[in-house]
C-alpha atoms as a PDB file:
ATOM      1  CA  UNK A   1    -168.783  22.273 -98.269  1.00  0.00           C
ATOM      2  CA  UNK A   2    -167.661  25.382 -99.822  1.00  0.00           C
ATOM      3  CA  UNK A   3    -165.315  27.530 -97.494  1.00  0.00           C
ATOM      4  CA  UNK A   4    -164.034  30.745 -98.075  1.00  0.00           C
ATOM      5  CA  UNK A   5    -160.893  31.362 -96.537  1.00  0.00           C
ATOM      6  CA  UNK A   6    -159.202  35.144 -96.814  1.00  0.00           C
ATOM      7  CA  UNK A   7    -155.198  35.099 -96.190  1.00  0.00           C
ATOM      8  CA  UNK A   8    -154.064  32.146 -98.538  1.00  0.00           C
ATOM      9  CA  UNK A   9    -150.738  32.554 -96.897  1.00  0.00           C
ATOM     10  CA  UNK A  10    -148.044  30.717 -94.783  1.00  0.00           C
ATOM     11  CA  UNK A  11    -150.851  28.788 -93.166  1.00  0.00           C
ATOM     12  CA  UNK A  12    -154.027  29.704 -95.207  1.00  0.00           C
ATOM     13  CA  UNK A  13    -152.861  27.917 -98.695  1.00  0.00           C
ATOM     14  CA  UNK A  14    -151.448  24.519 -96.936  1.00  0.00           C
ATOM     15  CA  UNK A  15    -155.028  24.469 -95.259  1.00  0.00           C
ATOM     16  CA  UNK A  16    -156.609  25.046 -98.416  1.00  0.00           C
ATOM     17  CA  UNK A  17    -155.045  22.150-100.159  1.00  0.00           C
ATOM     18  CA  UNK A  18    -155.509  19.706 -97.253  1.00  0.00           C
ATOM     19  CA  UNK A  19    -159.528  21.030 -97.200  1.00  0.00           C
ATOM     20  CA  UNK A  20    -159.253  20.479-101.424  1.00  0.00           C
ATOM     21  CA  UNK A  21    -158.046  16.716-100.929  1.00  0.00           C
ATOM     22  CA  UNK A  22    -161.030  16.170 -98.307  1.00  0.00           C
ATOM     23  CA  UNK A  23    -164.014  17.263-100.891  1.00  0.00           C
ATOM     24  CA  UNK A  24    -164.327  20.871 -99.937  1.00  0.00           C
ATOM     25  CA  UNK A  25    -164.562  23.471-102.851  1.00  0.00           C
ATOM     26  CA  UNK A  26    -162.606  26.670-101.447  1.00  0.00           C
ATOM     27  CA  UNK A  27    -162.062  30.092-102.408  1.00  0.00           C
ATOM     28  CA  UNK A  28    -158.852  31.869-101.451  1.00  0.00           C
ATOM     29  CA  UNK A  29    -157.762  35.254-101.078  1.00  0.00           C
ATOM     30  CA  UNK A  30    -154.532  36.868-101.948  1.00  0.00           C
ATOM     31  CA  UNK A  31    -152.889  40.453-102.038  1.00  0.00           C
ATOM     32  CA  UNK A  32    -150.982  39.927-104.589  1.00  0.00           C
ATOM     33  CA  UNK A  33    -151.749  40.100-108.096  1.00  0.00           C
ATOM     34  CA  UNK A  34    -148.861  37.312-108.868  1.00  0.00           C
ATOM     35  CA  UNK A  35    -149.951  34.872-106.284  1.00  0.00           C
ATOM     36  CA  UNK A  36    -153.416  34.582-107.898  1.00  0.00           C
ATOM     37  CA  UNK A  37    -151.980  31.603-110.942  1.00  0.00           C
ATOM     38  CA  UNK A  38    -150.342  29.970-107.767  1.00  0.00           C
ATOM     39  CA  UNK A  39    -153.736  29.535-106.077  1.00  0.00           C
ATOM     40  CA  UNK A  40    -155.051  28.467-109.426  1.00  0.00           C
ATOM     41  CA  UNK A  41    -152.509  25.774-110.355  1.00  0.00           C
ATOM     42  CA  UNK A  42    -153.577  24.099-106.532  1.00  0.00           C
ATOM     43  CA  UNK A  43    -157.509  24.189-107.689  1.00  0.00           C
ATOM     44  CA  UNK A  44    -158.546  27.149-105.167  1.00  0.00           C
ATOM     45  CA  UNK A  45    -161.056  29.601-106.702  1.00  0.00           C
ATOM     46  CA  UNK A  46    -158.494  32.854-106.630  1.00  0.00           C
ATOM     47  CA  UNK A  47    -159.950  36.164-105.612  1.00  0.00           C
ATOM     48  CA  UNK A  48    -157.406  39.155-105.289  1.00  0.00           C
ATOM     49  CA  UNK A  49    -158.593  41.190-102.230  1.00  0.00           C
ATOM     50  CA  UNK A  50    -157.375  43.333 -99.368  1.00  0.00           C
ATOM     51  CA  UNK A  51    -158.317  45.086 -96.425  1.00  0.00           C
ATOM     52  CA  UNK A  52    -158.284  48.334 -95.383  1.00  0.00           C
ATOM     53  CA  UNK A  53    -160.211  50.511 -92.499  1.00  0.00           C
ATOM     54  CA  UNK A  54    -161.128  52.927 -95.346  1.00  0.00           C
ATOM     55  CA  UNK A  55    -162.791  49.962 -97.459  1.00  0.00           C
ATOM     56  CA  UNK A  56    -162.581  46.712 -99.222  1.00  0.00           C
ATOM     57  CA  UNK A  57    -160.297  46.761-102.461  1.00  0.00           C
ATOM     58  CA  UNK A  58    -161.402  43.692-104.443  1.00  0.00           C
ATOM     59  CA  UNK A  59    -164.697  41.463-105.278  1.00  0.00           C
ATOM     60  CA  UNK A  60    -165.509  40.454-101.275  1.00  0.00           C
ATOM     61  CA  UNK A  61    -169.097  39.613-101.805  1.00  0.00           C
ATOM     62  CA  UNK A  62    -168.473  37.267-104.900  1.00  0.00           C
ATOM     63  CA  UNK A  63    -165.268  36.181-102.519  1.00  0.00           C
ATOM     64  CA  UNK A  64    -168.130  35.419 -99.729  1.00  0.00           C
ATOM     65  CA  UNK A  65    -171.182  34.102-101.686  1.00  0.00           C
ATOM     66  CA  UNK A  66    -172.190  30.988-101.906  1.00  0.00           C
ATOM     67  CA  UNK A  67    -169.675  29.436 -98.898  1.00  0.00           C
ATOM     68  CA  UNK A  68    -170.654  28.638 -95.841  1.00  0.00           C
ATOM     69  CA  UNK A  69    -167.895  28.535 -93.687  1.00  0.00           C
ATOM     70  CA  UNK A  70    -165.399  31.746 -93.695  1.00  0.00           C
ATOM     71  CA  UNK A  71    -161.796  30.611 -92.467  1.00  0.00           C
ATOM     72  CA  UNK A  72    -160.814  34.592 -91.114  1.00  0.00           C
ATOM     73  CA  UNK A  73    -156.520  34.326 -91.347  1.00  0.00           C
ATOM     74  CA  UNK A  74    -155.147  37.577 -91.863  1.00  0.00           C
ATOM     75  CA  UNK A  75    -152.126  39.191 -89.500  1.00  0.00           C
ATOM     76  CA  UNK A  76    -152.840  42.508 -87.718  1.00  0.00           C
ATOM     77  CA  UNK A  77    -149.728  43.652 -89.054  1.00  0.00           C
ATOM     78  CA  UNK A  78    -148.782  46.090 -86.534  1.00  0.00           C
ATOM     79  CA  UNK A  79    -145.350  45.017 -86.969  1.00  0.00           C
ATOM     80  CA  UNK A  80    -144.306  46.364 -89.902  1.00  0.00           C
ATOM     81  CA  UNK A  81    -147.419  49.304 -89.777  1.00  0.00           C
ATOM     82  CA  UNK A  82    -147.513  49.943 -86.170  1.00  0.00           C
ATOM     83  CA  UNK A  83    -150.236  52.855 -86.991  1.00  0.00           C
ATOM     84  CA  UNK A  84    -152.261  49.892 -88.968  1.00  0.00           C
ATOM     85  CA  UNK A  85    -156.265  49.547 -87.640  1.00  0.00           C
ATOM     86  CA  UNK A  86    -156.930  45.912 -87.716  1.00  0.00           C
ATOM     87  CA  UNK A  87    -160.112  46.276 -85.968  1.00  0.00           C
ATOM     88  CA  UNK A  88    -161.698  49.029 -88.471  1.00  0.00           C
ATOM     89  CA  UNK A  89    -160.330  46.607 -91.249  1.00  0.00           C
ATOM     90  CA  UNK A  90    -162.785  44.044 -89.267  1.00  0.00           C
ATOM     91  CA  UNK A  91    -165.148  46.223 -89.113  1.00  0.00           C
ATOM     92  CA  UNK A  92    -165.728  47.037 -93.170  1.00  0.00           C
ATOM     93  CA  UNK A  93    -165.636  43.225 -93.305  1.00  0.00           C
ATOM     94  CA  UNK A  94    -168.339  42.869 -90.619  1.00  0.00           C
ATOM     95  CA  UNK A  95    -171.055  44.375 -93.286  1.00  0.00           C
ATOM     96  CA  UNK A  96    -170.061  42.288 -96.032  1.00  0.00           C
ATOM     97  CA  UNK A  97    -170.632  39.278 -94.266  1.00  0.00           C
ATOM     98  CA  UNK A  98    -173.790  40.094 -92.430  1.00  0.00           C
ATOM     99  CA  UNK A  99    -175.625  39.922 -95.954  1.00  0.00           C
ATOM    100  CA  UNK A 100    -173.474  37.187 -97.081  1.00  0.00           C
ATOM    101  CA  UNK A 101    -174.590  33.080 -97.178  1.00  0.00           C
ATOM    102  CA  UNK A 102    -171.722  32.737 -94.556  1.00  0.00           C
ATOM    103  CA  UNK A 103    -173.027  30.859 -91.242  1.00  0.00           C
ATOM    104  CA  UNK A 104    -169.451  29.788 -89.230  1.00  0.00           C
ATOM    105  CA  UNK A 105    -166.335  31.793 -89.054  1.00  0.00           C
ATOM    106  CA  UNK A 106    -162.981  30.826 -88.036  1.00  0.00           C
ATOM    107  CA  UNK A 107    -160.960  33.504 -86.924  1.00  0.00           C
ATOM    108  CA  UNK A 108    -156.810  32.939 -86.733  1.00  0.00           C
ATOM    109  CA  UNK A 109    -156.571  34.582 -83.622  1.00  0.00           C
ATOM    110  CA  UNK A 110    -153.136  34.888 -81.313  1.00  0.00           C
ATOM    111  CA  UNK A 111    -152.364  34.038 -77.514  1.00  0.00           C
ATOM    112  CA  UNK A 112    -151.102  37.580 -77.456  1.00  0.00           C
ATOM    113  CA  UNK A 113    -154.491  38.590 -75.992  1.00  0.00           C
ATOM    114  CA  UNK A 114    -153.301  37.006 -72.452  1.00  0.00           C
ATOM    115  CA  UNK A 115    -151.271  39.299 -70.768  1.00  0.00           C
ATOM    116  CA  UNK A 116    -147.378  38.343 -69.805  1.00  0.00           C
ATOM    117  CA  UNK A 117    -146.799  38.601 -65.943  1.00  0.00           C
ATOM    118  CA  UNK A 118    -143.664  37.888 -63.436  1.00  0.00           C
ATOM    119  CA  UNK A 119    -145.749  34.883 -61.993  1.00  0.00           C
ATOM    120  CA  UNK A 120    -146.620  33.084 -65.526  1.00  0.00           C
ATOM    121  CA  UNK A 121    -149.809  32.047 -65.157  1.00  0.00           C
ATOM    122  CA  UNK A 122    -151.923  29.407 -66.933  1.00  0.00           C
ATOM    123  CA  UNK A 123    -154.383  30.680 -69.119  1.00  0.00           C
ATOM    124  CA  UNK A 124    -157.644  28.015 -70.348  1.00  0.00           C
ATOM    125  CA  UNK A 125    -160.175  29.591 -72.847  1.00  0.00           C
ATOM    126  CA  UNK A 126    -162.573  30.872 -69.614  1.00  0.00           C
ATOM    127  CA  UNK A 127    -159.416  32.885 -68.940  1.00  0.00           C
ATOM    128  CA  UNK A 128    -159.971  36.987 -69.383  1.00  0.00           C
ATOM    129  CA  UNK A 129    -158.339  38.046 -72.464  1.00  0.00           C
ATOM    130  CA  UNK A 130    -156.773  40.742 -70.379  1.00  0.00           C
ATOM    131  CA  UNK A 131    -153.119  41.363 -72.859  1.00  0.00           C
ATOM    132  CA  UNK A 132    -152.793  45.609 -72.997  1.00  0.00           C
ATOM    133  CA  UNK A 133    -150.197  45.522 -76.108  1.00  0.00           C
ATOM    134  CA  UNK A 134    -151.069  47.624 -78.810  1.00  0.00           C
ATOM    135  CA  UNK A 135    -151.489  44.110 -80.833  1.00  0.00           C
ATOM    136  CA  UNK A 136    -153.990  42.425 -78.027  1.00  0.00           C
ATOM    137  CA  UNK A 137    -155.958  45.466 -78.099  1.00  0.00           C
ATOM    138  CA  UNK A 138    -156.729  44.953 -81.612  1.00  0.00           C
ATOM    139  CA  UNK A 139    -157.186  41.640 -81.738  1.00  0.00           C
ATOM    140  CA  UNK A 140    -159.528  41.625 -78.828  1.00  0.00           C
ATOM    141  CA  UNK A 141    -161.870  44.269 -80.381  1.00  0.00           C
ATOM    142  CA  UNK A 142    -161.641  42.303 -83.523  1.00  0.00           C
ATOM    143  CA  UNK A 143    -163.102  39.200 -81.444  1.00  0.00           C
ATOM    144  CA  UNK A 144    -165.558  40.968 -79.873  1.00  0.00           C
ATOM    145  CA  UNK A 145    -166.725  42.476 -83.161  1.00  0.00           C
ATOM    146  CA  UNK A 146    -167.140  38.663 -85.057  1.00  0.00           C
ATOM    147  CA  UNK A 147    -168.345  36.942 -81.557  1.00  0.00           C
ATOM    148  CA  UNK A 148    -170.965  39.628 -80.979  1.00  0.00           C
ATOM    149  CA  UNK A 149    -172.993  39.500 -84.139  1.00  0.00           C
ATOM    150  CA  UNK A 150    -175.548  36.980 -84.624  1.00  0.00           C
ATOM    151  CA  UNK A 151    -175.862  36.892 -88.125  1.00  0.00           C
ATOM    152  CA  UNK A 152    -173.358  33.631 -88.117  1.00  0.00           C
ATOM    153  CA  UNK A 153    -171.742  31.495 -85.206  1.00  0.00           C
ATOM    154  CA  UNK A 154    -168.000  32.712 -84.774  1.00  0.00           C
ATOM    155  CA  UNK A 155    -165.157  30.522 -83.351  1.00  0.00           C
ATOM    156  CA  UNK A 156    -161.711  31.821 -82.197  1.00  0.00           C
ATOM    157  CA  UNK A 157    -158.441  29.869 -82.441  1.00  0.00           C
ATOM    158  CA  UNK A 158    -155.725  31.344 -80.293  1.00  0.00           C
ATOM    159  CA  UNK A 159    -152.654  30.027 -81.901  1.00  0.00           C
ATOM    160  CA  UNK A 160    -149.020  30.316 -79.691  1.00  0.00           C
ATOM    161  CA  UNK A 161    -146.059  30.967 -81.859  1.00  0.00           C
ATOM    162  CA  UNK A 162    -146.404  29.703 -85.430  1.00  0.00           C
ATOM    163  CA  UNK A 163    -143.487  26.713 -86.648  1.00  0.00           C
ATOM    164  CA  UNK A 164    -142.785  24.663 -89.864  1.00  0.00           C
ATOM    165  CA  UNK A 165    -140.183  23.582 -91.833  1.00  0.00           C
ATOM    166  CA  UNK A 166    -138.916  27.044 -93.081  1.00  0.00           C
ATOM    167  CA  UNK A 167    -140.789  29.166 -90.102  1.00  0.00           C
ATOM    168  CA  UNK A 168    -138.575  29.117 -86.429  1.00  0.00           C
ATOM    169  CA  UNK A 169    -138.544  32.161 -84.200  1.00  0.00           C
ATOM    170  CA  UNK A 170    -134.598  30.991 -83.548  1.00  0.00           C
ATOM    171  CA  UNK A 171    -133.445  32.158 -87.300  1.00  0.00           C
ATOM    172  CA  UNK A 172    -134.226  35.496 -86.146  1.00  0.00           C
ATOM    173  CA  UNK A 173    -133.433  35.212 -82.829  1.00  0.00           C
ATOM    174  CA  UNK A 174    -129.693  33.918 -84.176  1.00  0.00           C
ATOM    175  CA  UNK A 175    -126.775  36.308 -82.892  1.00  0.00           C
ATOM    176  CA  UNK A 176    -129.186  38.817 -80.723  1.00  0.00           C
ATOM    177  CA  UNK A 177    -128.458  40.612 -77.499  1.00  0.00           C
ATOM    178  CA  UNK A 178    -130.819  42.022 -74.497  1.00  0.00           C
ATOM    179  CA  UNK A 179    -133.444  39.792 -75.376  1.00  0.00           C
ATOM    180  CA  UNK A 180    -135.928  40.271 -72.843  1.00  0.00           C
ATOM    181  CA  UNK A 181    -137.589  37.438 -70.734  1.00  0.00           C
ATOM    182  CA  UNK A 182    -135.308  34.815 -70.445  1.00  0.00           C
ATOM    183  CA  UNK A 183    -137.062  32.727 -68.375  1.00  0.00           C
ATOM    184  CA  UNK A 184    -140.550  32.656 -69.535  1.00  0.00           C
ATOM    185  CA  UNK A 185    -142.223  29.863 -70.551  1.00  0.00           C
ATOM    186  CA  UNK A 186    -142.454  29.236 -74.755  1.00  0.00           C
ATOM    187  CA  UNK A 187    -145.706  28.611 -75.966  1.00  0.00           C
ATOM    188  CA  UNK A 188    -145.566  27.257 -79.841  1.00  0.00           C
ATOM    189  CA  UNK A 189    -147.514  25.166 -82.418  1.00  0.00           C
ATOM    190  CA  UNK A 190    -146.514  23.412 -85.522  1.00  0.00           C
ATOM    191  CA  UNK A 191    -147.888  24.284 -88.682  1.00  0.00           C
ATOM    192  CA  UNK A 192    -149.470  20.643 -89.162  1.00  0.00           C
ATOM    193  CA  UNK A 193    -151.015  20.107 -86.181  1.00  0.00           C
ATOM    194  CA  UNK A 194    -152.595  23.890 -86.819  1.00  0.00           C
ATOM    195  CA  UNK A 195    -154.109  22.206 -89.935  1.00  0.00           C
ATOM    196  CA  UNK A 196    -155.275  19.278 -88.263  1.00  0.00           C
ATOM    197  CA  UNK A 197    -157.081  21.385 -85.725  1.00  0.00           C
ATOM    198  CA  UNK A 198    -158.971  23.816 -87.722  1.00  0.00           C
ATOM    199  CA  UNK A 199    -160.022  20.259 -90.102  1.00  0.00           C
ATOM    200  CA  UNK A 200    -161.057  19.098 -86.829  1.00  0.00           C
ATOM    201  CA  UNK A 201    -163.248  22.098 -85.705  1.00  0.00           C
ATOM    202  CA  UNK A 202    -164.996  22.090 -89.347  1.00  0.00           C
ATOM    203  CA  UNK A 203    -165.476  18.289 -89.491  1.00  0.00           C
ATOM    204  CA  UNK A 204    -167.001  17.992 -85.749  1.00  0.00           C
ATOM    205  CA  UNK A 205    -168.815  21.574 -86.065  1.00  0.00           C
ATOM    206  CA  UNK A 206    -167.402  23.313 -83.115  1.00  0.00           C
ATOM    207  CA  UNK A 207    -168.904  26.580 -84.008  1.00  0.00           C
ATOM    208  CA  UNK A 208    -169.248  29.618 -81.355  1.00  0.00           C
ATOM    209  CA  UNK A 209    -166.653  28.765 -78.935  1.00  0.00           C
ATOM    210  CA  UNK A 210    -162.846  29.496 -78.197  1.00  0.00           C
ATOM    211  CA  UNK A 211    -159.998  27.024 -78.419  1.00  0.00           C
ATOM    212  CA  UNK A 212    -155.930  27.856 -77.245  1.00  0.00           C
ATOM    213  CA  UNK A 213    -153.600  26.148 -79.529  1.00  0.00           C
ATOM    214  CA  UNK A 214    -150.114  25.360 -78.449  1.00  0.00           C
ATOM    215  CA  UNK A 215    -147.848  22.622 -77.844  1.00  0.00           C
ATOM    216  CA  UNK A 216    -148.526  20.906 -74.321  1.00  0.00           C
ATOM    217  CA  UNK A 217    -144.871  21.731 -73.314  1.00  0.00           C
ATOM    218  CA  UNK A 218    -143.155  24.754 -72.299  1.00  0.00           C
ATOM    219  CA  UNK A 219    -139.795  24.801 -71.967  1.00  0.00           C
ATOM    220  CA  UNK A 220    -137.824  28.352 -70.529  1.00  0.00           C
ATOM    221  CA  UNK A 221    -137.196  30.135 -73.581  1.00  0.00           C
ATOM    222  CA  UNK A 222    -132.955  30.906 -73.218  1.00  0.00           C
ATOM    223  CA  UNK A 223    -132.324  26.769 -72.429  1.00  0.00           C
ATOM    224  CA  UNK A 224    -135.416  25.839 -75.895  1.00  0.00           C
ATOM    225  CA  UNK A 225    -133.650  28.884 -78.420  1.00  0.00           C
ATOM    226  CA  UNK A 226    -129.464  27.455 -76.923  1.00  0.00           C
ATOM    227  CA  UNK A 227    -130.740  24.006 -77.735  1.00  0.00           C
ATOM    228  CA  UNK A 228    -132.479  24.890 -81.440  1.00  0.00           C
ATOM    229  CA  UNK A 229    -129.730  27.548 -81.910  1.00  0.00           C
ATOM    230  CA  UNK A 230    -126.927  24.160 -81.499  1.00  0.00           C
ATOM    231  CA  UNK A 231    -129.438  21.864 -83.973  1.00  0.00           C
ATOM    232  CA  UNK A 232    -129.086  24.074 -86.616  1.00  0.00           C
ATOM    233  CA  UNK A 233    -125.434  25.101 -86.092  1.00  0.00           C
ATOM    234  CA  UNK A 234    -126.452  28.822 -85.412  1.00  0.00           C
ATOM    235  CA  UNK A 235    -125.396  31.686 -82.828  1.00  0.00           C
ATOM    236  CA  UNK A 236    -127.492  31.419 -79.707  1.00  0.00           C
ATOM    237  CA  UNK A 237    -129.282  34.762 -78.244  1.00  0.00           C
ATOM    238  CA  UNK A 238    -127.921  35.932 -75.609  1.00  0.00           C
ATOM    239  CA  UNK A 239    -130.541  37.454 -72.930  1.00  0.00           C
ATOM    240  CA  UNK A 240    -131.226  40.301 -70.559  1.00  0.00           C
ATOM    241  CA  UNK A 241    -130.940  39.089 -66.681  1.00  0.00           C
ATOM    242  CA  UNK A 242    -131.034  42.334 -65.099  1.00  0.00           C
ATOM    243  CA  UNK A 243    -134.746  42.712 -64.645  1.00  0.00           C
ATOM    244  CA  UNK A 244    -137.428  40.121 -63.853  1.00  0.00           C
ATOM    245  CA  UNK A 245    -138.732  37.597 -67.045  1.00  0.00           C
ATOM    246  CA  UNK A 246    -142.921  38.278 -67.303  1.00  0.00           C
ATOM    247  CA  UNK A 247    -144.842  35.373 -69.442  1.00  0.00           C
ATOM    248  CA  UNK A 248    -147.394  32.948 -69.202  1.00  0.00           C
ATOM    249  CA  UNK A 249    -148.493  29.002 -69.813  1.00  0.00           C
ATOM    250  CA  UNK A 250    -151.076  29.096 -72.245  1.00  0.00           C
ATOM    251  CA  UNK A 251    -153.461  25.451 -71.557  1.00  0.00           C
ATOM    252  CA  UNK A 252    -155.408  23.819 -74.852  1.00  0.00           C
ATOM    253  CA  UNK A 253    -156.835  21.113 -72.716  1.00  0.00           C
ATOM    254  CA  UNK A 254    -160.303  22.318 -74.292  1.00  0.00           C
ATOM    255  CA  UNK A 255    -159.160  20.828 -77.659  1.00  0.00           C
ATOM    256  CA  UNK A 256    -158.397  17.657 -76.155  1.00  0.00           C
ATOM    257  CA  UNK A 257    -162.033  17.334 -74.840  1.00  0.00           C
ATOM    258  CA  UNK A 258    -163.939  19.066 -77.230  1.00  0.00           C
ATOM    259  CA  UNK A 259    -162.115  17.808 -80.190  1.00  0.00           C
ATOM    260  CA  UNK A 260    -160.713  15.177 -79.373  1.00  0.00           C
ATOM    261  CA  UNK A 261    -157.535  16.217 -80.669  1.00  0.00           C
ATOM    262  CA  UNK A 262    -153.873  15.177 -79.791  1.00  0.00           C
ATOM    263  CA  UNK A 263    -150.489  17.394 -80.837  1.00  0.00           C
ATOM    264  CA  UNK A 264    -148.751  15.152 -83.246  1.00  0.00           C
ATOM    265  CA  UNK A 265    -145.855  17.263 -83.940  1.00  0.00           C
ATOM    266  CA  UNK A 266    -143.313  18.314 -81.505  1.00  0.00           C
ATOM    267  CA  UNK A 267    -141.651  22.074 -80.960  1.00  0.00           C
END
């Protein structure tokens, strides 16, 4: 098929090549001017575009035409713009795809749409997205926006924290005080099996549902960061105990059923 996938980045360009080895012709999206011979030299079709609520810098429709699947992977990035608007960025995408040939999208969502509480609870997919952070608002519009129009069938992928060989939240983590929540449960994935499910939702056509994504374990985050702090011979955190630890258990039994899918690839 030909797929389309905008955000060739930490997890969009390994995809890519995986979906190149299986048959797929795919066109990839960068920012940045420089990355565009990189995508090149690993056979994806290189288009340099970026969002913005104002408008779409870049070729989008030539990005868009001719694929029918649309792998959505771009960050909110709140964190280092907390004034960014990821939903009207959404939104200016929203017409260029309603005239497009695109009939799936795939939309990198984030778990942060489930609200953290003092009681963790589980969350399944039937779960109210119900987070009130300035980042779950966002991305909940955003879903809302791709989910409601009928022009194509959208999927969303809730993925936990993002690992891989140079991604672990305990590098940064390394050396900090007060963090907050010492207690609450982690809930990660591993770049791979990330890979292996969005192959998995393309190959078996899971189109207009929602998945979770995370590891089936959950271990409290101060004992998971002291133990992966000592494996890699770096400073533990050390947490906040004076007030209450608010999280949840996020549950990706769907994938198992739906997909058929099994985590290969411990946290």
């Amino acid at each position: 098929m030909n797929i389309s996938i905008l955000g060739c980045g930490w997890l969009g360009l390994p995809l890519a090549k995986v979906l190149i080895e299986k048959g797929h012709t795919i066109k990839g999206s960068t920012t940045r001017r420089e990355k565009i011979i990189k995508l090149q030299e690993e056979q994806i079709l290189p288009y340099q575009i970026q969002l913005f609520a104002e408008g779409i810098q870049g070729d989008i429709d030539a990005f868009l035409s001719d694929s029918e699947i649309l792998v959505l992977d771009i960050p909110p990035g709140l964190r280092s713009d907390p004034k960014a608007d990821f939903t009207g960025k959404i939104k200016e995408l929203l017409d260029h795809l309603t005239r497009s040939s695109i009939k799936n999208v795939l939309f990198a969502s984030s778990t942060s749409v489930y609200k953290d509480m003092e009681e963790f609870p589980v969350y399944t997919e039937t779960s109210p997205a119900n987070g009130h952070s300035r980042a779950a608002v966002e991305i909940i519009a955003a879903e809302k926006m791709l989910t409601e129009n009928d022009n194509y069938s959208t999927t969303l992928l809730r993925f936990g924290g993002l690992l891989g060989a140079d991604r672990h939240p305990v590098n940064f983590l390394s050396g900090r005080t007060g963090i907050k929540n010492p207690n609450a449960p982690v809930n990660l994935i591993q770049q791979e099996d990330c890979i292996e499910i969005i192959q998995k939702i393309i190959e078996k056509e899971a189109w207009g549902t929602t998945f979770n994504a995370v590891f089936p374990e959950h271990p409290e985050k101060e004992a998971y960061y002291a133990e992966k702090a000592a494996q890699n011979t770096l400073a533990p955190p050390e947490y906040d105990h004076n007030s209450s630890s608010k999280g949840k258990i996020i549950s990706s039994e769907r994938l198992k059923e739906m997909l058929d899918f099994e985590f290969q690839h411990k946290i």
